[in-house]
Structure formats: structure tokens, C-alpha cells
Protein backbone atom coordinates (compact mmCIF):
# COMPACT_ATOMS: atom_id res chain seq x y z
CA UNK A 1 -70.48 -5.91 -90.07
CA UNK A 2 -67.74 -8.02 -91.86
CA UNK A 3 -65.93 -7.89 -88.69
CA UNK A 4 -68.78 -9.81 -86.92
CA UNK A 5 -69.27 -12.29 -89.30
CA UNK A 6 -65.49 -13.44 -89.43
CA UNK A 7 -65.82 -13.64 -85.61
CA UNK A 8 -69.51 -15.60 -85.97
CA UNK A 9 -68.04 -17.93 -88.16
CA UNK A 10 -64.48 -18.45 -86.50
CA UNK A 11 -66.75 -19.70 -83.30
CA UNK A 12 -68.53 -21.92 -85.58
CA UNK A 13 -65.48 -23.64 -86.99
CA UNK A 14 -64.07 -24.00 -83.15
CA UNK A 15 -67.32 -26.40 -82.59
CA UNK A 16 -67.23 -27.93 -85.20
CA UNK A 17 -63.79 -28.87 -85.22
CA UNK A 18 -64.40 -29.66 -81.32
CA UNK A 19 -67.21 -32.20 -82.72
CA UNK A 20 -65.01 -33.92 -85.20
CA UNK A 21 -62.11 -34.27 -83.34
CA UNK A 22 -64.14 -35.98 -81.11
CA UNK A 23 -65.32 -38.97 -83.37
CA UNK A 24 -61.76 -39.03 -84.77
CA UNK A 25 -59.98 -39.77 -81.14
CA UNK A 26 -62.97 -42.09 -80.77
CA UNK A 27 -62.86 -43.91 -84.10
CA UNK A 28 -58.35 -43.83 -83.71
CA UNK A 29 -58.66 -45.27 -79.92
CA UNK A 30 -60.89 -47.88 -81.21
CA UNK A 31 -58.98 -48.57 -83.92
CA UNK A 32 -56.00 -48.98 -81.85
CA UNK A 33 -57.23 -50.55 -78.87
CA UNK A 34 -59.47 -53.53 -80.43
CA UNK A 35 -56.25 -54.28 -82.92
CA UNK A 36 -54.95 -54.78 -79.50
CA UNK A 37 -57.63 -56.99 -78.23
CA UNK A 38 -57.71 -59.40 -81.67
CA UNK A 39 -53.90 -59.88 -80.97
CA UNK A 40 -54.07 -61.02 -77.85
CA UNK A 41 -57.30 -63.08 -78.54
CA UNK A 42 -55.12 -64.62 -81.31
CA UNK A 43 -51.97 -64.96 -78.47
CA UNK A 44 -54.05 -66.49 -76.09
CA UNK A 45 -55.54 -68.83 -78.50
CA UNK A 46 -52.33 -70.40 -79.82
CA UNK A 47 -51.03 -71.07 -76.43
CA UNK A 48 -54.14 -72.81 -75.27
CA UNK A 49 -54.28 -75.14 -78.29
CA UNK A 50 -50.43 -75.91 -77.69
CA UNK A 51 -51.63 -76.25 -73.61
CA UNK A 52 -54.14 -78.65 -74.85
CA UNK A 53 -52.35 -80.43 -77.13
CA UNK A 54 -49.31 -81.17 -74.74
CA UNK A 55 -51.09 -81.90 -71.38
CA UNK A 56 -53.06 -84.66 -73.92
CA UNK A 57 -49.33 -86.03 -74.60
CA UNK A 58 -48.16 -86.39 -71.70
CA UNK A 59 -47.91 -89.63 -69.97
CA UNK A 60 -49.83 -89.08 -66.49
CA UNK A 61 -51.16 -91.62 -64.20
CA UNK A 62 -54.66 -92.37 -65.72
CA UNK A 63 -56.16 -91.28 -62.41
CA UNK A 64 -54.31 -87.42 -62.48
CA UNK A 65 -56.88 -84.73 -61.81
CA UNK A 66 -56.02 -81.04 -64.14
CA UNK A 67 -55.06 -80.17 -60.46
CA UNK A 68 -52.50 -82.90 -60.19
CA UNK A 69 -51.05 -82.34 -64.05
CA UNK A 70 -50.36 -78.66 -63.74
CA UNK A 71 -48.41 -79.48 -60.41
CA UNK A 72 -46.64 -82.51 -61.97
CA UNK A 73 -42.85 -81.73 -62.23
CA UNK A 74 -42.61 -82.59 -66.33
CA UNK A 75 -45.47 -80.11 -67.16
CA UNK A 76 -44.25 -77.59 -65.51
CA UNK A 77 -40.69 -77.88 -67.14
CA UNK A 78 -41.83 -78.22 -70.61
CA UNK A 79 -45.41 -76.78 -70.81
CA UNK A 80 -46.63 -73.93 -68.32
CA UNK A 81 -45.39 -73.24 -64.53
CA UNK A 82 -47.21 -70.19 -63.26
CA UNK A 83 -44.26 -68.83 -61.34
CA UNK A 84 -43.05 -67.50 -64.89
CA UNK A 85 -46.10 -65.35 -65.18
CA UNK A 86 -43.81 -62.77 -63.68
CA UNK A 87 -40.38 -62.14 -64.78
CA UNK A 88 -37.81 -60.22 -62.75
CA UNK A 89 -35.42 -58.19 -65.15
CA UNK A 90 -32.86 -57.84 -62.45
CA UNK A 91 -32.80 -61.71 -61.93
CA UNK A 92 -32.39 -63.27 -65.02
CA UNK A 93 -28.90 -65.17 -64.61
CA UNK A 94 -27.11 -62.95 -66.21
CA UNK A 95 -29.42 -64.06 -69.64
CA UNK A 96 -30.22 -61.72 -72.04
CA UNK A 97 -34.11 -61.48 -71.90
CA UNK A 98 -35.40 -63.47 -74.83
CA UNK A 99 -32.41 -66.58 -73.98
CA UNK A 100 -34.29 -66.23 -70.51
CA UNK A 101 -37.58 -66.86 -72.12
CA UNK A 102 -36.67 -69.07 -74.39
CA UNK A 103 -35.53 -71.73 -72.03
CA UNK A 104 -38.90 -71.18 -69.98
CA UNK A 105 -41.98 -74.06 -70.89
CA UNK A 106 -43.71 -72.83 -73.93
CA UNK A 107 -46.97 -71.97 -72.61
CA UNK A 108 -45.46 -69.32 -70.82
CA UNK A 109 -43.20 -68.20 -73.92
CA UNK A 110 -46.42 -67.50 -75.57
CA UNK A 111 -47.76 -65.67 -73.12
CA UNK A 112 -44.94 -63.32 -72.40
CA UNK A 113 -46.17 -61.57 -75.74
CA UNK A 114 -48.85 -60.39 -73.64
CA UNK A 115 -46.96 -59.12 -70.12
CA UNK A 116 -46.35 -55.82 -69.64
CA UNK A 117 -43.57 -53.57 -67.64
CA UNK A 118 -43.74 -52.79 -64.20
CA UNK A 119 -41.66 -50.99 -61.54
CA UNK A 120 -43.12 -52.98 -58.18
CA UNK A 121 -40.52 -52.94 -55.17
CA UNK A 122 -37.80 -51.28 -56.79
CA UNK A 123 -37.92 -54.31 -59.20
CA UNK A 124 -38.41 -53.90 -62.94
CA UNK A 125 -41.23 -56.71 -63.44
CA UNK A 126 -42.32 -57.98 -66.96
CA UNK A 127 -45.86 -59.22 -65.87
CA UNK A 128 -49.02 -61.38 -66.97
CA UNK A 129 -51.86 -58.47 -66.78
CA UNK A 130 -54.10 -59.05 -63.56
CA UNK A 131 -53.55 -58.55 -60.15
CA UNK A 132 -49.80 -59.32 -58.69
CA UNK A 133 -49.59 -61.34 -55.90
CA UNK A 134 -46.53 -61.86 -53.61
CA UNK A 135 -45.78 -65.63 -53.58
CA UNK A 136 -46.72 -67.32 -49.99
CA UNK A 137 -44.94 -70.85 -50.81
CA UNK A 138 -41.34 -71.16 -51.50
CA UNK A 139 -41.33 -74.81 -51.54
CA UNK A 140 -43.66 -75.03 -54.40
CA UNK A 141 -41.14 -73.19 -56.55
CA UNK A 142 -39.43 -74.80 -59.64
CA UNK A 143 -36.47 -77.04 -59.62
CA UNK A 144 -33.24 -75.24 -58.86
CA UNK A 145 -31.46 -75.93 -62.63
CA UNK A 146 -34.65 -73.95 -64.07
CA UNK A 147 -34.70 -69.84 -64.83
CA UNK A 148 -35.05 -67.96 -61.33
CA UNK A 149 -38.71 -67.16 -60.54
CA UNK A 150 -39.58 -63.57 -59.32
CA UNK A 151 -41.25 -64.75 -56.15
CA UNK A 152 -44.92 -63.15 -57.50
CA UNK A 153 -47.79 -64.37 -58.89
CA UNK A 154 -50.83 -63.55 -61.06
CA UNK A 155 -54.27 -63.58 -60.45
CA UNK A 156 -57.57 -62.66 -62.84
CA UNK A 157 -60.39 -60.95 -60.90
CA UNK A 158 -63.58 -61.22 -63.22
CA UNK A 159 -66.13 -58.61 -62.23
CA UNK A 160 -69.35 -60.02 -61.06
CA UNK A 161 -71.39 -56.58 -60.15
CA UNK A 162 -70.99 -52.95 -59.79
CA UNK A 163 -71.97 -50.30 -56.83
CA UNK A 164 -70.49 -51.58 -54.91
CA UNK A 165 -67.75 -53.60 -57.29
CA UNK A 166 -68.00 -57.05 -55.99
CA UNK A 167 -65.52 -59.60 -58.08
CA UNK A 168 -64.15 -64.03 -57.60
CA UNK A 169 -60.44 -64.94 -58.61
CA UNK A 170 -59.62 -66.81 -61.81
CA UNK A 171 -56.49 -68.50 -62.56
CA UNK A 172 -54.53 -67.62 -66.13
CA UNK A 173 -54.64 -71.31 -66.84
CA UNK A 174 -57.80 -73.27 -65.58
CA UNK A 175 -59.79 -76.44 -66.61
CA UNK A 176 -62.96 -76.47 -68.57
CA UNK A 177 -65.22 -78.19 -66.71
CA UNK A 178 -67.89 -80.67 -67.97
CA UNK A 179 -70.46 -79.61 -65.11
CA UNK A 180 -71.26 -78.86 -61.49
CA UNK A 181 -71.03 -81.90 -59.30
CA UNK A 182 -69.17 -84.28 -61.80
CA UNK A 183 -65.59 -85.98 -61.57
CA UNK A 184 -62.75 -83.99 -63.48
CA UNK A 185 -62.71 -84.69 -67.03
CA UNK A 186 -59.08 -84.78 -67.43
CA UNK A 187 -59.07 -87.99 -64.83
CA UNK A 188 -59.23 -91.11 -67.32
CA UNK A 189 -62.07 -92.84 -65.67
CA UNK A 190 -64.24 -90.26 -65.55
CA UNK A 191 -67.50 -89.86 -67.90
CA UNK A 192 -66.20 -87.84 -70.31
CA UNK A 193 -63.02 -90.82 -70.44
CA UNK A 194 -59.91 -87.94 -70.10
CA UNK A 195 -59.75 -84.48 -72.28
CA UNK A 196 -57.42 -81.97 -71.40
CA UNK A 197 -59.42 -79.08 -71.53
CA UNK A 198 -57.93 -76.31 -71.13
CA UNK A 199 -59.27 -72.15 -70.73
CA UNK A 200 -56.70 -69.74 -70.56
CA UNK A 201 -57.88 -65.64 -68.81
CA UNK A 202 -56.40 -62.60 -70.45
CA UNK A 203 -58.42 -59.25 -68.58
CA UNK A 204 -57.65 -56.91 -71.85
CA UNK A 205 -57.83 -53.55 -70.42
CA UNK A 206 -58.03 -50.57 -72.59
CA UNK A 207 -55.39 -47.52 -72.50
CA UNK A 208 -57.90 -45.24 -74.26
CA UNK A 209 -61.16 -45.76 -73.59
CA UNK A 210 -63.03 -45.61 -70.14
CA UNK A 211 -65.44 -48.27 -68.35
CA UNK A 212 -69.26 -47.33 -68.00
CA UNK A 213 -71.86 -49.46 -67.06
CA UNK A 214 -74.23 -51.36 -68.74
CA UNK A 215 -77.19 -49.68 -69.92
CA UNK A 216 -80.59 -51.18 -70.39
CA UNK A 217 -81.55 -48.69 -72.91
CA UNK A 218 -81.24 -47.84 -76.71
CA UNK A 219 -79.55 -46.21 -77.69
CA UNK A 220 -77.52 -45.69 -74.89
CA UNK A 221 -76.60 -42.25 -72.96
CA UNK A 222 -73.45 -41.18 -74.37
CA UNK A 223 -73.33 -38.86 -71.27
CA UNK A 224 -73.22 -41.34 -68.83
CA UNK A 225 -71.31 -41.73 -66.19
CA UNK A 226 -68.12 -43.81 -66.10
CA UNK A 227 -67.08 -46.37 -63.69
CA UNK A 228 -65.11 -45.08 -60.92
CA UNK A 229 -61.80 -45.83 -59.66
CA UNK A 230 -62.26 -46.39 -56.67
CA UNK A 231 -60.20 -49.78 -54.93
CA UNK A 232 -61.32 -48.98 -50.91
CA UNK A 233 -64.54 -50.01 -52.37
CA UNK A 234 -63.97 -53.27 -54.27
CA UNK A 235 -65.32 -56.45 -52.46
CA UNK A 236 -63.26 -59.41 -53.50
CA UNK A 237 -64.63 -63.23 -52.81
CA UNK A 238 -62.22 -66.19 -52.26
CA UNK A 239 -58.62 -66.92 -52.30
CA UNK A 240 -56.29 -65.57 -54.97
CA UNK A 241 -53.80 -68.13 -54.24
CA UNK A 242 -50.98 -65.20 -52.76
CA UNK A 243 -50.50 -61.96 -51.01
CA UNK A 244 -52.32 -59.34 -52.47
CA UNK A 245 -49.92 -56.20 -52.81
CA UNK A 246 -50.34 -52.71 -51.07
CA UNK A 247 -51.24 -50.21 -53.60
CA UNK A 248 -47.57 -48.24 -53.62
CA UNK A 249 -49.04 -45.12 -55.41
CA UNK A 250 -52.97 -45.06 -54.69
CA UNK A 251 -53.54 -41.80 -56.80
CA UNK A 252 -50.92 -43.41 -59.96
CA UNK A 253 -52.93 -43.80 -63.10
CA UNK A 254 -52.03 -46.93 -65.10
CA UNK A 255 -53.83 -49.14 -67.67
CA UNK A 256 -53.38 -52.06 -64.91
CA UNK A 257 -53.21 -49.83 -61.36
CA UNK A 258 -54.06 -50.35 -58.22
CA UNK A 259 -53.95 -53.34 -56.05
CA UNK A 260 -56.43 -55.64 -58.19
CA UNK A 261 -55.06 -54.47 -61.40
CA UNK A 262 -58.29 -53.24 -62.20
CA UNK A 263 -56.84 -49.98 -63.49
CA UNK A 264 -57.22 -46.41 -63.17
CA UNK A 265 -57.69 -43.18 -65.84
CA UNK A 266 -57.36 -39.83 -65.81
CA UNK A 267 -60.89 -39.07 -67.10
CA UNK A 268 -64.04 -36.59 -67.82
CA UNK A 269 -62.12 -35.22 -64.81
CA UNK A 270 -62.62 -38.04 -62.89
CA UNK A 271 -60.18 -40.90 -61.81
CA UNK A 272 -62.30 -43.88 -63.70
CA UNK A 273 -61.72 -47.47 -64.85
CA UNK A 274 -60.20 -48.24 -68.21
CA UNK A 275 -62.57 -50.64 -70.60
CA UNK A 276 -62.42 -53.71 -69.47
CA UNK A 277 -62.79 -57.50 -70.96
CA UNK A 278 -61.48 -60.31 -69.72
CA UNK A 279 -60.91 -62.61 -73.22
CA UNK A 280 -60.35 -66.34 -73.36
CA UNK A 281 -59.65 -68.91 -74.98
CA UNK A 282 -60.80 -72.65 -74.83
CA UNK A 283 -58.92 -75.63 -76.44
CA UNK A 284 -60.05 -79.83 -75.71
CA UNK A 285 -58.16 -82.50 -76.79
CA UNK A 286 -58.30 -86.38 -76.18
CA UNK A 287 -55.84 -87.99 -73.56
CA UNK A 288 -53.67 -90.29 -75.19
CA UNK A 289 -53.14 -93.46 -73.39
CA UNK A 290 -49.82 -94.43 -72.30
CA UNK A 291 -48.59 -97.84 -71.63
């Protein structure tokens, strides 16, 4: 009789320790992964106000579209040049990695707190998170006495619908803009009379917790399915601005796998999307006027 019992009640501690180390990994993974998130919300932040602030300093004809100031040859010296979004360890001018940064335009020294390491190529890549693109146009690289560029790129899909996963390109650094259908605000003659304003993409992507779709209900099915992995379905919409990559290890799992760096996970034996947000952050300023 005593010999049952022990047994009864070693089963019953088994579940209940399965239970509670179940919220625990839950409540440790959140923990972990939404410190994460308010870092890089606070990252993304400062180097938006300090993209702001310059582009509003810098003396550009009063005519220059956000276009025309990120491809002006000043900016991208001193304040961002999106060919340092990606940073080739093996081609750093024989720099040690944080002189190499440090003589990159600050924009992008901000926002290499955020890359992350990547073999792609048989290169070792420190890389913006998104999807790596090869870069099509040589000529548009920087001048020749700035840090060698990598020769890849960085694009942000944002997600528009699921089944089947249809998604449009973002840039890392893109304009605000004051409406459909009216002149570039940055332009000095335009209604708003010049603001740099100035959104920069970060798609946070969890290494923890899985992606499931939105539910309608409350509370919501904790047994629900998560979003598969699956990249032969994904229907993208518009131009990245490079070469998309082949996928080099389709079955690889990796916080930012897979061709659109969208991610794959090693879950509820599935192969399913990490949680996914793609965080910005927004900074205006007044053009100053020049003469």
C-alpha cells in the first residue's frame, strides 16, 4: 500500500514540476527576450534623433529631396551610408574592429550595436538584422579613402498577411512622410517648409519564443498553432534594392534564417517562425537654412 502511494505521488510531482517549469521558461524567455527588445528600441531611437538632428544641419540645396540627401556624398561620410549595414571581418584594413567602426558615419556606429554574426560565403559578416542582399551597383559605393564595404546590403520585409505569407520591402533608414500624393517634406519649398524626418526599421526577432497568429478571440488558444517556416511559400512585393541570396542551408535554424531573414525554430516539433516585431523609431527636426 505504501509502495503505491510513493509511486502515486512521485507521478504527481513529475506534472507538476512539468507545469511549472513551463511558466518559468516562459516567464525567463520573456524576461530575456523583451530586455532585448527595450534595448534596441532605445538603440534605434538614439540614432534616429542624431539622423534627424544632422540631416537638419547640413547645408543641402533647398530643393534636395530625403532621396537626394541620403545619396549626397557629405551625409554619407559623416552621418549614415547603407553599405556599412554589413561589415566584412575579413576586410577591415587590417583595423581592429571597433577602430573600423569608429571611423564609419555615426548613424551606422549606432547601429552596429544591433548587427549580429554571420558566416555567408565563407565570409564572417557582422550584419544589420533583415534580409541580406548582394550589392548590384559598384559605382554607387563609397569614396575609395573610406572603410571597405562588404559588397551586401540590408533589406526589412514587414509582413503584410499570412497563409500564404505575403510581405513589401522597407529600407533601415526611410523618410516620414507627410501624406500620399504630397511633395517631400524634407524639400524646402514644400508645405510642410523642410523637416528631416527621419524612421529608422529594426525587425526584432525573438531567439525564444515562436510566431503564432493573431487570434480574434479571448482569451486566446494557448494550443494554437505556430507560424510555419516555410520560405518556398513567402510572396514578396517590390524591389529590395539588391540580389536576394540563395538560402545556403534551407533546413539551418537561426533567429534570422533563411533567405528573407524571416527566421526559423526548432519548435513543438515543427520548424516555425521566431516572434517577430519590426520596432521603429521616428525623429523630425526643422531644416536649418544655409546661406
Amino acid at each position: 500500500m505504501a509502495t503505491r502511494l510513493h509511486r502515486g505521488r512521485s507521478g504527481q510531482v513529475l506534472v507538476e514540476f512539468a507545469i511549472i517549469a513551463l511558466v518559468l521558461y516562459f516567464l525567463l524567455a520573456a524576461t530575456l527576450e523583451f530586455g532585448r527588445a527595450f534595448y534596441a528600441n532605445q538603440t534605434i531611437q538614439q540614432a534616429v534623433d542624431i539622423a534627424a538632428r544632422e540631416l537638419s544641419r547640413t547645408p543641402l540645396p533647398p530643393t534636395a529631396t530625403f532621396k537626394d540627401a541620403l545619396a549626397d556624398r557629405q551625409v554619407r561620410r559623416r552621418i549614415f551610408d547603407k553599405h556599412y549595414l554589413v561589415i566584412d571581418l575579413d576586410n577591415i584594413g587590417g583595423d581592429e574592429l571597433m577602430t573600423f567602426v569608429g571611423k564609419l558615419p555615426v548613424v551606422n556606429q549606432q547601429l552596429y550595436l544591433l548587427m549580429v554574426f554571420e558566416n555567408v560565403e565563407g565570409k564572417r559578416l557582422l550584419r544589420y538584422p533583415g534580409a541580406l542582399l548582394s550589392d548590384n551597383d559598384a559605382s554607387d559605393n563609397p569614396d575609395a579613402d573610406m572603410p571597405p564595404v562588404s559588397g551586401y546590403l540590408v533589406s526589412i520585409p514587414i509582413v503584410d498577411g499570412l497563409d500564404p505569407t505575403t510581405y513589401r520591402w522597407a529600407e533601415v533608414v526611410e523618410p516620414i512622410r507627410a501624406g500620399e500624393g504630397r511633395a517631400d517634406p524634407f524639400h524646402l519649398l514644400s508645405k510642410e517648409g523642410g523637416i528631416a524626418g527621419v524612421r529608422i526599421n529594426y525587425p526584432f526577432q525573438a531567439a525564444t519564443l515562436s510566431a503564432f497568429p493573431k487570434q480574434d478571440k479571448w482569451p486566446p488558444d494557448p494550443t494554437g498553432f505556430p507560424i510555419k517556416a516555410d520560405d518556398g511559400a513567402v510572396t514578396p512585393a517590390g524591389d529590395p534594392g539588391g540580389t536576394l541570396l540563395p538560402d545556403s542551408d534551407p533546413g539551418s535554424a537561426g533567429t534570422y534564417a533563411g533567405p528573407y531573414g524571416l527566421g526559423r525554430q526548432l519548435a513543438f516539433g515543427k520548424v516555425v517562425r521566431p516572434f517577430r516585431r519590426v520596432l521603429t523609431g521616428q525623429a523630425i527636426q526643422r531644416r536649418e537654412v544655409f546661406e
